[in-house]
N, C-alpha and C. Protein backbone atom coordinates (compact mmCIF):
# COMPACT_ATOMS: atom_id res chain seq x y z
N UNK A 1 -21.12 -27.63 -23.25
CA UNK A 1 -19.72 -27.96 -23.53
C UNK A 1 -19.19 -27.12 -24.69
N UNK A 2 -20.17 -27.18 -25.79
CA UNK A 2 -19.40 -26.31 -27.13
C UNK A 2 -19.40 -24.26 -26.60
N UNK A 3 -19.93 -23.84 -25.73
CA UNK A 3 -19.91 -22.44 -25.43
C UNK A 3 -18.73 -22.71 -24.46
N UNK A 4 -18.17 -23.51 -23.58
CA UNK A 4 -17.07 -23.61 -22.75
C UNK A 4 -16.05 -23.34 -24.37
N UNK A 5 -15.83 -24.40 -24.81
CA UNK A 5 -15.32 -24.18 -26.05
C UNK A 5 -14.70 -23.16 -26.67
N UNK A 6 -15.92 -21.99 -26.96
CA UNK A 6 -16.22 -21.16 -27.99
C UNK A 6 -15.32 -20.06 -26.69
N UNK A 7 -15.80 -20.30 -25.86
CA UNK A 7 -15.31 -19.11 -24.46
C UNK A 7 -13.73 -19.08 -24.28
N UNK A 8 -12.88 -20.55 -24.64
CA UNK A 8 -11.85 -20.75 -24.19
C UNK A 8 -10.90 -20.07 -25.58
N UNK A 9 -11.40 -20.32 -26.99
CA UNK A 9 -11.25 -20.40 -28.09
C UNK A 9 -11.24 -18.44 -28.51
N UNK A 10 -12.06 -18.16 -27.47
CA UNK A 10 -11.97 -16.25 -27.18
C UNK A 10 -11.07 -15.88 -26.81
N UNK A 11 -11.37 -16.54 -25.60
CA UNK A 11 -9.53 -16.29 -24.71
C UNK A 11 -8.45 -16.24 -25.01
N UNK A 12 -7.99 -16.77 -25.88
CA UNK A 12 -6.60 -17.52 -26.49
C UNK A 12 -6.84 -16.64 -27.64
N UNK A 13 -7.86 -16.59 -28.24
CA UNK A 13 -7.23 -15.51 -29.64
C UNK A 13 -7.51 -13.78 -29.02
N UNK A 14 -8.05 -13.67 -27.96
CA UNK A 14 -7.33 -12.33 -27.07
C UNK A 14 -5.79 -12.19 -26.62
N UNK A 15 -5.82 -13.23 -26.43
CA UNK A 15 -4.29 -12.96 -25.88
C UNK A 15 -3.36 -12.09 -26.63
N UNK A 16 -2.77 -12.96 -27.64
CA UNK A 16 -1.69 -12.03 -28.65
C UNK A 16 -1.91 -10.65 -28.43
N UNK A 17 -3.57 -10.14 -28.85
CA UNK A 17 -3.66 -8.42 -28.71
C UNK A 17 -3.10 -7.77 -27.84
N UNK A 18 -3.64 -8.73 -26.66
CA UNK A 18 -3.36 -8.23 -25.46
C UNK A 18 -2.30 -7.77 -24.67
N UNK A 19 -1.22 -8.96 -25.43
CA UNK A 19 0.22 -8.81 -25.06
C UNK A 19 0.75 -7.60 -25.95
N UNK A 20 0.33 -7.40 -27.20
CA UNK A 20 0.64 -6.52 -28.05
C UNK A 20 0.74 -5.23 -27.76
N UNK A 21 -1.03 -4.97 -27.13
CA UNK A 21 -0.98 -3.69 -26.19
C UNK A 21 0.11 -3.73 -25.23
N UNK A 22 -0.10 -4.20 -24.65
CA UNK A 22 1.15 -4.12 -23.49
C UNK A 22 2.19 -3.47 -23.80
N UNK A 23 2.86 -4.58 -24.74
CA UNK A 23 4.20 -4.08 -25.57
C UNK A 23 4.62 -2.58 -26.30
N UNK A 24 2.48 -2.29 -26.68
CA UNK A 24 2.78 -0.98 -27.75
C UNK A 24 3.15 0.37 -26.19
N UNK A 25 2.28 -0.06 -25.68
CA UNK A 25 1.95 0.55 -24.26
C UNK A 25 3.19 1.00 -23.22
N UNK A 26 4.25 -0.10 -23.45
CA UNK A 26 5.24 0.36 -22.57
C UNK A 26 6.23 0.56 -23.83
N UNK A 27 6.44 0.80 -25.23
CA UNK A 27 7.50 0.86 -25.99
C UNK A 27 6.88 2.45 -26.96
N UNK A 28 6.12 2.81 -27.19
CA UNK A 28 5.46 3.81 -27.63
C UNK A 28 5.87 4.87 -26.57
N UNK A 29 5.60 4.84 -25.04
CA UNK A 29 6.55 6.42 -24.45
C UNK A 29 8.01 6.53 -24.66
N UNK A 30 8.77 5.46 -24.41
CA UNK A 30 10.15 5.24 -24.54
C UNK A 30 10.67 6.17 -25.80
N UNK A 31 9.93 5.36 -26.95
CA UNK A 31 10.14 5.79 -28.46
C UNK A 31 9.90 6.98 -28.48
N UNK A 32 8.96 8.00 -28.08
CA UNK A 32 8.71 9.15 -28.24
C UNK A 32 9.81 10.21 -27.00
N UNK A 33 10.59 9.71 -25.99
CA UNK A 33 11.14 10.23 -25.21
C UNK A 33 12.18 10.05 -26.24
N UNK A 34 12.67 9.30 -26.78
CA UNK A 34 13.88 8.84 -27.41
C UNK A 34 13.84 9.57 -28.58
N UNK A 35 12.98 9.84 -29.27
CA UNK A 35 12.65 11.02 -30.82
C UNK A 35 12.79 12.28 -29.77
N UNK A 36 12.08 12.56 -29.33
CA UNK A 36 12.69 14.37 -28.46
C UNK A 36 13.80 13.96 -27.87
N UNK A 37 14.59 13.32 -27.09
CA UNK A 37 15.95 13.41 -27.02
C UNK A 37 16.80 13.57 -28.00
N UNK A 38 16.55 12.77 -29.52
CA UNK A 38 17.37 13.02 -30.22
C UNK A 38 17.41 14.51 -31.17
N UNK A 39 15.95 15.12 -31.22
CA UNK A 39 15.90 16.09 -31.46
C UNK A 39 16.57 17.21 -31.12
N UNK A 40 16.81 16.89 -29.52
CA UNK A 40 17.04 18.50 -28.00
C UNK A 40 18.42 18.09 -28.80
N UNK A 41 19.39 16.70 -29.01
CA UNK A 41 20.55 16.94 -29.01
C UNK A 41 21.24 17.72 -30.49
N UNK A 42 20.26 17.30 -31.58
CA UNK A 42 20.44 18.08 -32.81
C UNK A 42 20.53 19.46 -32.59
N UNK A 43 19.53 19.55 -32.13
CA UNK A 43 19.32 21.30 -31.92
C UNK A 43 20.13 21.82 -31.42
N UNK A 44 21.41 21.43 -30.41
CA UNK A 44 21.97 22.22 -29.54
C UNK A 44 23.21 21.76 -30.18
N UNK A 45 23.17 20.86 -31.47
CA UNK A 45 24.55 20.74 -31.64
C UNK A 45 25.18 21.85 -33.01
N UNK A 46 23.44 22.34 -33.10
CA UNK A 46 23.68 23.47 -34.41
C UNK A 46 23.40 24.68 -33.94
């Protein structure tokens, strides 16, 4: 019973990371498309 426990008590403090990755995972290309876009538009406005 206490390793069911200890197993469930894993699970649940994985989570947050997990979602975190996710989040860094799909917001980290965006952000970097969005820094070279704003760059291409500097550049071409000088």
């Amino acid at each position: 019973m206490k390793d069911l426990e200890i197993s469930i008590a894993l699970m649940v403090s994985s989570l947050p990371i997990a979602e975190l990755n996710v989040v860094e995972a799909l917001l980290l290309p965006s952000i970097y498309i969005l820094i070279r876009m704003i760059k291409i538009v500097i550049s071409t406005k000088n």
